[in-house]
Protein backbone atom coordinates (compact mmCIF):
# COMPACT_ATOMS: atom_id res chain seq x y z
CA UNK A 1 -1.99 -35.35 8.71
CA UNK A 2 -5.29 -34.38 10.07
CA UNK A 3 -3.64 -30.66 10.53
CA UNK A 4 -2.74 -30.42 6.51
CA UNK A 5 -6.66 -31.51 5.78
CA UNK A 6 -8.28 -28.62 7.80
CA UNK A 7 -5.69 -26.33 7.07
CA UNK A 8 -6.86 -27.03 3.55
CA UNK A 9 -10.54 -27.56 3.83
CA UNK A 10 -10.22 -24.04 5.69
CA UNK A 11 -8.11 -21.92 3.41
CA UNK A 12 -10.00 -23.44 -0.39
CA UNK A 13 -12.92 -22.85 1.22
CA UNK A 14 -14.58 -18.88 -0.18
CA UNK A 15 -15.22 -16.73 2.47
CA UNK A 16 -15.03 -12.23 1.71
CA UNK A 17 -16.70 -9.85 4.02
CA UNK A 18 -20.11 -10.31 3.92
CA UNK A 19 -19.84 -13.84 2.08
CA UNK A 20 -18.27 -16.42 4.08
CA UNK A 21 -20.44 -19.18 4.08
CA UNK A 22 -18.40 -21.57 3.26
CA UNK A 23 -16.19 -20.98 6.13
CA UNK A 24 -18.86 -21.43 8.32
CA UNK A 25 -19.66 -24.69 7.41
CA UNK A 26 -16.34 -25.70 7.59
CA UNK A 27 -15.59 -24.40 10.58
CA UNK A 28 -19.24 -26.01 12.22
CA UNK A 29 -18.51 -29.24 11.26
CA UNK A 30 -15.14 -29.06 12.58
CA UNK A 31 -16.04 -28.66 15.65
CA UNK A 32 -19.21 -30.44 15.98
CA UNK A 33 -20.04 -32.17 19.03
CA UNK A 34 -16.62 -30.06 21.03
CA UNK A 35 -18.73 -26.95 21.51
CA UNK A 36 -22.09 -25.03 21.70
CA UNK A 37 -22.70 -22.72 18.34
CA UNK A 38 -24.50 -19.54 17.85
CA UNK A 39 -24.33 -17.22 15.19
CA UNK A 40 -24.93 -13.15 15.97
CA UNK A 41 -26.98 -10.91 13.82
CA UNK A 42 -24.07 -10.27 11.52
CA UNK A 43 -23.21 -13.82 11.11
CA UNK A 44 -20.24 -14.21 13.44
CA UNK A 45 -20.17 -17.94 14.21
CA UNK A 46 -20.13 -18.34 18.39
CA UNK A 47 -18.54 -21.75 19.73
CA UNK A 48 -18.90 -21.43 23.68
CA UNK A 49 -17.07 -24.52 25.41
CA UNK A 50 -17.58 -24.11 28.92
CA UNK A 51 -14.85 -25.55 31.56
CA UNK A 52 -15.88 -23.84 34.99
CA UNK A 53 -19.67 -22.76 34.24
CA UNK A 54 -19.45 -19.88 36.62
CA UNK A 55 -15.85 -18.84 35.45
CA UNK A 56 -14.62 -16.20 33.52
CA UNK A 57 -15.32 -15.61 29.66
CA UNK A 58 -12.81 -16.02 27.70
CA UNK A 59 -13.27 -14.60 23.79
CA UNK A 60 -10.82 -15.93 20.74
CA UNK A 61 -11.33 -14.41 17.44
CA UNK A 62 -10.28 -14.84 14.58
CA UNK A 63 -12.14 -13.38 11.34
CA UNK A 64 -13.18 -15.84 8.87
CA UNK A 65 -13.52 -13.30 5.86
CA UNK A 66 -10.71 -12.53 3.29
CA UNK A 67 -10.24 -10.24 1.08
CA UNK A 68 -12.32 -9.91 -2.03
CA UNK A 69 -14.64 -7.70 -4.61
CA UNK A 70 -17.97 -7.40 -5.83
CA UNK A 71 -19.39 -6.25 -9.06
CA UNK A 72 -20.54 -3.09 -9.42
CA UNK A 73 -21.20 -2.65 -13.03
CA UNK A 74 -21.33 -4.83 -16.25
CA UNK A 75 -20.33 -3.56 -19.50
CA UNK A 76 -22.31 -3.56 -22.84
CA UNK A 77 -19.46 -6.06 -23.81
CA UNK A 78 -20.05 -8.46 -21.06
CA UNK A 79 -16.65 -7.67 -18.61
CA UNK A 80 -16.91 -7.00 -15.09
CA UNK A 81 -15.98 -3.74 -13.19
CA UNK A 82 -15.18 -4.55 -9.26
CA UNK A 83 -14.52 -2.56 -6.33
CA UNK A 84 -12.11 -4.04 -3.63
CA UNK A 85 -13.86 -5.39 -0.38
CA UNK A 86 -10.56 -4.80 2.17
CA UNK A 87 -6.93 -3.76 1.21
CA UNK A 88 -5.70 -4.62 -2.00
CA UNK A 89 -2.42 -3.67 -3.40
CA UNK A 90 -2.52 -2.57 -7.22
CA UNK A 91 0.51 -4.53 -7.93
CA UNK A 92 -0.73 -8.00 -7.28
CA UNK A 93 -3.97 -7.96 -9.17
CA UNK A 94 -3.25 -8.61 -12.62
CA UNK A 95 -3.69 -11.91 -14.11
CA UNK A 96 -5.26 -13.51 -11.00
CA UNK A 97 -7.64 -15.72 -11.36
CA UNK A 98 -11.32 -15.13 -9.81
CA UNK A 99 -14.77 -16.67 -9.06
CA UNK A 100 -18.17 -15.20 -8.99
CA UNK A 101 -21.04 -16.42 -7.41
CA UNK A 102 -24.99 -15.69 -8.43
CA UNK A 103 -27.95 -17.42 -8.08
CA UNK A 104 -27.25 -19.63 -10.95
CA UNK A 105 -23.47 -20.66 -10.14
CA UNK A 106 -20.01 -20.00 -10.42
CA UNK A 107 -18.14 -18.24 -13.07
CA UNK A 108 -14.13 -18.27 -13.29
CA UNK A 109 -12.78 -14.76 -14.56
CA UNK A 110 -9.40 -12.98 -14.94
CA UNK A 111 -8.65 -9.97 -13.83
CA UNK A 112 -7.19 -8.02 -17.14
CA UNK A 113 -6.13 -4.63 -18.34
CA UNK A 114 -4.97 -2.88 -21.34
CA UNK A 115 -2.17 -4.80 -22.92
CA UNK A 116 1.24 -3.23 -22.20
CA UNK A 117 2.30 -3.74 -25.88
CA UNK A 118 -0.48 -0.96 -26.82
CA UNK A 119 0.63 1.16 -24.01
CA UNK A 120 2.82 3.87 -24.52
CA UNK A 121 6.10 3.90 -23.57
CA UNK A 122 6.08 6.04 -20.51
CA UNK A 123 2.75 4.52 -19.28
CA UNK A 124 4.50 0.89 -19.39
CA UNK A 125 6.14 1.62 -16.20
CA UNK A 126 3.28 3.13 -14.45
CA UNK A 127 1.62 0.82 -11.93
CA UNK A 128 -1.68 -0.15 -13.33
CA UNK A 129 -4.85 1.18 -10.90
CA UNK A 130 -7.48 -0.95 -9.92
CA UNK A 131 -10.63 1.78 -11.14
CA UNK A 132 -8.73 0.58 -14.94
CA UNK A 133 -9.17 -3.40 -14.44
CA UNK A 134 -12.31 -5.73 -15.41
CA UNK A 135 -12.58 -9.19 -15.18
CA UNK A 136 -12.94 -11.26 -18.03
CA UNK A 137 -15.40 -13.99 -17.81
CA UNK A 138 -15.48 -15.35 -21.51
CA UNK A 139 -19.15 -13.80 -21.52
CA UNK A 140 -20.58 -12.42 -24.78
CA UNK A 141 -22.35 -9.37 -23.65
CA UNK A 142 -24.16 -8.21 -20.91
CA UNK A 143 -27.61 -9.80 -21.41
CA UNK A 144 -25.50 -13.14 -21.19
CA UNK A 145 -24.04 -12.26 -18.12
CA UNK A 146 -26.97 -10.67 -16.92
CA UNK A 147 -29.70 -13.00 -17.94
CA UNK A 148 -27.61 -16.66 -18.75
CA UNK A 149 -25.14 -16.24 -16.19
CA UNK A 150 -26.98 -14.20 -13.28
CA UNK A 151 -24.39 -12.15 -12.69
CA UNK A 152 -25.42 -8.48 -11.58
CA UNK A 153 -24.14 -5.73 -9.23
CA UNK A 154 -23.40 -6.70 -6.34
CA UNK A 155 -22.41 -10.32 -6.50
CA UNK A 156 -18.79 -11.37 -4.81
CA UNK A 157 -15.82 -12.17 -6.36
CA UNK A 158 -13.63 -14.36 -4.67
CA UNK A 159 -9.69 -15.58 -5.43
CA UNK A 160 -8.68 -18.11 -6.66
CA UNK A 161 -5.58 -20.24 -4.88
CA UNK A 162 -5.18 -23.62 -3.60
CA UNK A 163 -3.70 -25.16 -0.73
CA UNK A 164 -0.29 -26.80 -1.63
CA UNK A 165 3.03 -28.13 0.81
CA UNK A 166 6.00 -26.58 -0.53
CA UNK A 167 9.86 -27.89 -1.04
CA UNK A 168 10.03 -27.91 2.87
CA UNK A 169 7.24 -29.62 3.78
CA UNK A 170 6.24 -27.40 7.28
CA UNK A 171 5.85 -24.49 4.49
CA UNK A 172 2.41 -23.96 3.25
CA UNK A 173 1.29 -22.05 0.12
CA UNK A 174 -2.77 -21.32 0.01
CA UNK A 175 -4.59 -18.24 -0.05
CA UNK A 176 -6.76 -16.39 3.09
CA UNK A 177 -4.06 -17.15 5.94
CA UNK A 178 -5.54 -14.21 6.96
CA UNK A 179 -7.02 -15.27 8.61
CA UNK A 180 -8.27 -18.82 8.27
CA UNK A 181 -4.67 -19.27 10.33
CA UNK A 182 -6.49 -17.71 13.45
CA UNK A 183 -9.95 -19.55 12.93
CA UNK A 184 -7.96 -22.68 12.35
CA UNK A 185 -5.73 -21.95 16.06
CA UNK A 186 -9.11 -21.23 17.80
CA UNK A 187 -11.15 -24.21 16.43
CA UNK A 188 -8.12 -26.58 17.47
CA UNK A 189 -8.05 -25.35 20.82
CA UNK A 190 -11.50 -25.78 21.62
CA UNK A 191 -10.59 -29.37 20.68
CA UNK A 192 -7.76 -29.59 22.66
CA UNK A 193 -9.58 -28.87 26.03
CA UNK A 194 -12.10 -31.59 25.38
CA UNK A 195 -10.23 -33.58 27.51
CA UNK A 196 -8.67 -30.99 29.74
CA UNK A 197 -10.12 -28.87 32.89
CA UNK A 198 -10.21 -25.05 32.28
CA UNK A 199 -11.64 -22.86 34.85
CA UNK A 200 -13.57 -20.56 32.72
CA UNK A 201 -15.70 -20.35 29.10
CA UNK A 202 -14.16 -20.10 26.41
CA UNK A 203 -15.71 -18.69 23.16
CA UNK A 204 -13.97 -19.29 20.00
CA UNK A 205 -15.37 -16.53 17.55
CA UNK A 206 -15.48 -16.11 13.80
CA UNK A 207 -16.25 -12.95 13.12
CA UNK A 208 -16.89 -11.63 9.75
CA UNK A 209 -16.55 -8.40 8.13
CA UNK A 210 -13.02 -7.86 9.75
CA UNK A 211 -11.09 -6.50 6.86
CA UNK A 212 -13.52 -3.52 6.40
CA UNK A 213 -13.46 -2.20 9.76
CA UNK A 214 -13.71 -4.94 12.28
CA UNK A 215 -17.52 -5.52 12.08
CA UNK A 216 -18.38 -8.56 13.44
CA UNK A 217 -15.60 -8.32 16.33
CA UNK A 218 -17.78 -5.43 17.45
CA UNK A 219 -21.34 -7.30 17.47
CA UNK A 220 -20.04 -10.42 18.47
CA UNK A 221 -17.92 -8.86 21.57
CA UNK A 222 -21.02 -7.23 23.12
CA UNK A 223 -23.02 -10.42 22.64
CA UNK A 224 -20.58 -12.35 24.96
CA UNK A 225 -19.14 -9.68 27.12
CA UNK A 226 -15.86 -11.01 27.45
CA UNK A 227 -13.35 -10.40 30.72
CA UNK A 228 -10.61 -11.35 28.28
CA UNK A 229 -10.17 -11.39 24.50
CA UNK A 230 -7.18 -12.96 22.63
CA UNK A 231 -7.59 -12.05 19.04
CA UNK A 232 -5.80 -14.04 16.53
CA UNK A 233 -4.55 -12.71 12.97
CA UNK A 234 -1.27 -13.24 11.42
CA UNK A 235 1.91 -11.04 11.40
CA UNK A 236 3.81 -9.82 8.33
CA UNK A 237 7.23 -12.13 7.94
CA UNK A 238 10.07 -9.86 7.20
CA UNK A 239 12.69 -12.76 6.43
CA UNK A 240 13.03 -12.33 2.20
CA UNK A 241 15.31 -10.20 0.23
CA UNK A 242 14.83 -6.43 0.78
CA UNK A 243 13.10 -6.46 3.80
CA UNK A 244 15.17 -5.15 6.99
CA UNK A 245 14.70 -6.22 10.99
CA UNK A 246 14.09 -2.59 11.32
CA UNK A 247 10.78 -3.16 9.01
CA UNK A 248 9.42 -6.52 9.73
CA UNK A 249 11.46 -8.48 12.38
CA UNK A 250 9.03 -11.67 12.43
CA UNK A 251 11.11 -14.74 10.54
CA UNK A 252 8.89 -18.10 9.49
CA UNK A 253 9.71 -20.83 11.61
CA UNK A 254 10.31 -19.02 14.97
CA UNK A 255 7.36 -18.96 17.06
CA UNK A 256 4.23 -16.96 16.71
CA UNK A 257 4.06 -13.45 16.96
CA UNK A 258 2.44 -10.87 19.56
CA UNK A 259 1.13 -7.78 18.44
CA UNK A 260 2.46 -5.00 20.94
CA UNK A 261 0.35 -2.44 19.45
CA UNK A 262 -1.62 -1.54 16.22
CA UNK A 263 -3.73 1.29 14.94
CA UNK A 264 -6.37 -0.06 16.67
CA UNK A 265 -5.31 -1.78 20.22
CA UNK A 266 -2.27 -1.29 22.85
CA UNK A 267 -1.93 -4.80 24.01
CA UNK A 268 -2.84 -5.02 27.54
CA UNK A 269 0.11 -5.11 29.67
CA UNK A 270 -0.76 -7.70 32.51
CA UNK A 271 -2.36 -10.31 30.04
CA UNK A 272 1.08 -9.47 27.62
CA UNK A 273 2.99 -10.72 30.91
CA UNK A 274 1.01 -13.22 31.29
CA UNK A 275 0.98 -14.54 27.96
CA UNK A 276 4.92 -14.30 27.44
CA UNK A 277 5.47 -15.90 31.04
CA UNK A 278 3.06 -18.93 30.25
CA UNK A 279 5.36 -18.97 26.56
CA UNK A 280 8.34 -19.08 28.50
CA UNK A 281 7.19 -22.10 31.20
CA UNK A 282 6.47 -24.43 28.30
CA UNK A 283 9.42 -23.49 26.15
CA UNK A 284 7.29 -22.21 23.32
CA UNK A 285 9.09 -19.31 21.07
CA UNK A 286 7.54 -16.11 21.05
CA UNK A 287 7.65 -12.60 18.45
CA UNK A 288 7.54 -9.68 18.69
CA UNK A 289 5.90 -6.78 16.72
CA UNK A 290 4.02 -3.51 16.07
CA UNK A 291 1.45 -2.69 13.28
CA UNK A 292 0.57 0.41 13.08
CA UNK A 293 -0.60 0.79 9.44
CA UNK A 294 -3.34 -1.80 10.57
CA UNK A 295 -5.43 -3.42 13.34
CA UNK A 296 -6.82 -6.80 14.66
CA UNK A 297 -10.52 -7.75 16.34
CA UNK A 298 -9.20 -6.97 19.56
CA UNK A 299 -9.73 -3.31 18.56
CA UNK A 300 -13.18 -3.50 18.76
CA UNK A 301 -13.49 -6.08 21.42
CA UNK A 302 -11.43 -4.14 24.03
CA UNK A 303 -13.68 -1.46 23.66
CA UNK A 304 -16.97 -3.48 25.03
CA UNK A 305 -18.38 -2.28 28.43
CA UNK A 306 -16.47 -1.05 30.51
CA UNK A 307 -12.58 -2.03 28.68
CA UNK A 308 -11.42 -5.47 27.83
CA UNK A 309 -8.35 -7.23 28.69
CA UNK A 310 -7.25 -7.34 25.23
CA UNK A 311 -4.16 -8.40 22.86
CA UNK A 312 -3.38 -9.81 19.66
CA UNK A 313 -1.52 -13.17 18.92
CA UNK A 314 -0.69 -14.61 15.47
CA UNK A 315 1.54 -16.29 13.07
CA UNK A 316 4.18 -14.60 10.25
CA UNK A 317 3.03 -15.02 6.93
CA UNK A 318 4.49 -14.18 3.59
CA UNK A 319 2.60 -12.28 1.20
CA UNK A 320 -0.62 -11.11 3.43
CA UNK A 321 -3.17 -9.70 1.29
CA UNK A 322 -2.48 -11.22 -2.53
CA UNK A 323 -3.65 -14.41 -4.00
CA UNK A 324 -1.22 -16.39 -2.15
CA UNK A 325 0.33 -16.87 0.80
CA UNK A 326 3.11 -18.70 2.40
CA UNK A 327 3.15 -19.96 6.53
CA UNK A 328 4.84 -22.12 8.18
CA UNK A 329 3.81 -25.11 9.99
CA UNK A 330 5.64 -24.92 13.30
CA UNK A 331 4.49 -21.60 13.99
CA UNK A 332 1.07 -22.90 13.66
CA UNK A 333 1.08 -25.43 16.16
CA UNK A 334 2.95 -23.48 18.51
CA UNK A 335 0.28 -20.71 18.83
CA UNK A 336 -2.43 -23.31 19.41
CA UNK A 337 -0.08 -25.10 22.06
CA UNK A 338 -0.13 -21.42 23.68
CA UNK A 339 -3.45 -20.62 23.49
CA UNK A 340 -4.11 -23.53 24.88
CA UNK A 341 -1.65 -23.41 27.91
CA UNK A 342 -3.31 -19.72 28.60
CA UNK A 343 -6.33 -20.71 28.71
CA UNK A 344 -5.82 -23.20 31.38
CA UNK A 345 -4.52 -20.55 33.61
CA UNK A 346 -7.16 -17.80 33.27
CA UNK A 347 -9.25 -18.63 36.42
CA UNK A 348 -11.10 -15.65 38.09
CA UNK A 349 -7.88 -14.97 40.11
CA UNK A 350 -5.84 -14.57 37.03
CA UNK A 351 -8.42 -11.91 35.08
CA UNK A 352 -9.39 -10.06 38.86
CA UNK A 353 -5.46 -9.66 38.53
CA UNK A 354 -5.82 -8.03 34.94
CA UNK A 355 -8.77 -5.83 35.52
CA UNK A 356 -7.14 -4.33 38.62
């Protein structure tokens, strides 16, 4: 399928705040010849595909990094000490397997501690902190990492996990659904209104820098000056053992998700309408949820001029923010099916409606 190839192409490809090259050239060639392309001063990537020139401006992100590390120090021995570029949780660090990037190549490293058959016995149960990992790259020293390898402060680690269909086939193991799943859904629409009349512009955005502190959301949004922003991201799936409704009520397999609120948006309440009306006229399932130990693009893009019509749409995923993650397929294609649909209907009656 022509989905399962981009979906792939997108989600291999490494891309961490500050570094994500490689999603740009994915995402360019994806859509060349469907829209326009400017990059800010950041590097957000800007695809304008303009319907109604006059009409309204329309703004879909969706952040193209993931998270990662950089170097900050080599040893005398030759490992690598990292600091985390976005969330990561202690837990799911060990063992992974890495790549770093200088000017000379790529190195593959693992990310190692102290053995826990050294450890003593009431440390073994102790969570292991990331200030006590390194990454081993095979290296002999330093000056071979240093001068062979070209590896010094500074340069990005990225992880390591490849695309793969699972036992059902509509699940998808890979690694940076967040949120190549939200670059992928914007890219895709843009192509689906190559052949259909919208009465505005719509700019499909991928920002970078979102996972430490929603950087090129911000740049990007006052660059275009949106009237409306629908920011895409992925929600956290709740259906696997242990998790209650209570905590996570979003189930794979039953319809993308809207964000209600986060730490860093309210979703705006006459686009919310609008969005769950145009969900309900073409019998597309919609979720439901709050996040408010994080926050989404539209955080910083509501916040441009003088306020933003501005909310958050997405798909569940298993496992955000590890090595791996797990979405499924029909959730997928029914976000781009409504992003599409609410795009047709955003004519300068619809948004004078929302900013009043």
């Amino acid at each position: 399928m022509q989905n399962l190839k981009f979906l792939k192409e997108i989600t291999d490809a490494a891309g961490i705040p500050g570094f994500e090259r490689e999603v740009h050239a994915v995402l360019t060639q994806y859509l060349d010849g469907v829209a326009e392309v400017e990059r800010d001063n950041l590097g957000s990537l800007i695809f304008k595909k303009v319907g109604q020139p006059d009409g309204p401006k329309i703004m879909l992100p969706g952040h193209m990094d993931e998270i990662g590390f950089m170097v900050n120090l080599v040893t005398a021995e030759g490992y690598l000490r990292f600091i985390p570029l976005g969330g990561w949780w202690d837990q799911v660090l060990l063992g992974q397997k890495v790549k770093i990037r200088s000017k000379k190549g790529w190195s593959t490293g693992i990310i190692g501690s102290k053995p826990p058959h050294i450890l003593k016995a009431e440390d073994r149960s102790k969570v292991v902190k990331k200030d006590s990992m390194f990454i081993d790259i095979g290296a002999r020293d330093k000056e071979h990492v240093e001068e062979e390898l070209g590896i010094r402060p500074g340069a990005p680690i990225f992880p390591v996990s490849e695309f793969e269909v699972l036992a059902d086939e509509r699940m998808l193991l890979a690694k940076a659904w967040d949120d190549r799943a939200g670059c992928a859904a914007f890219a895709q629409t843009l192509r689906n209104l190559v052949d259909i009349d919208h009465p505005n512009i719509v700019y499909g955005v991928g920002t970078v820098q979102e996972e430490v502190g929603l950087r090129g959301a911000q740049t990007s949004g006052q660059h275009i000056q949106p009237d409306v922003c629908i920011a895409l991201d992925v929600g956290i799936a709740g259906d696997m053992p242990g998790v209650t409704a209570e905590e996570s009520p979003l189930k794979m397999g039953d319809g993308p998700v809207m964000y209600l609120a986060d730490r860093s948006v309210i979703a705006h309440q006459g686009l919310r309408e609008l969005v769950i009306e145009t969900a309900s006229k073409n019998s597309i399932p919609l979720q439901f949820a709050t996040l408010l130990g994080g926050g989404t693009d539209a955080g910083a893009v509501h916040l441009v001029g003088a306020g933003v019509p501005s909310l958050t749409l997405g798909v569940p995923v298993r496992y955000v923010h590890s090595h791996h993650g797990i979405m499924h397929l029909d959730d997928y294609e029914y976000l781009v099916k409504l992003l599409t649909a609410v795009v047709q209907r955003l004519d300068w009656d619809a948004v004078k409606e929302l900013h009043n």
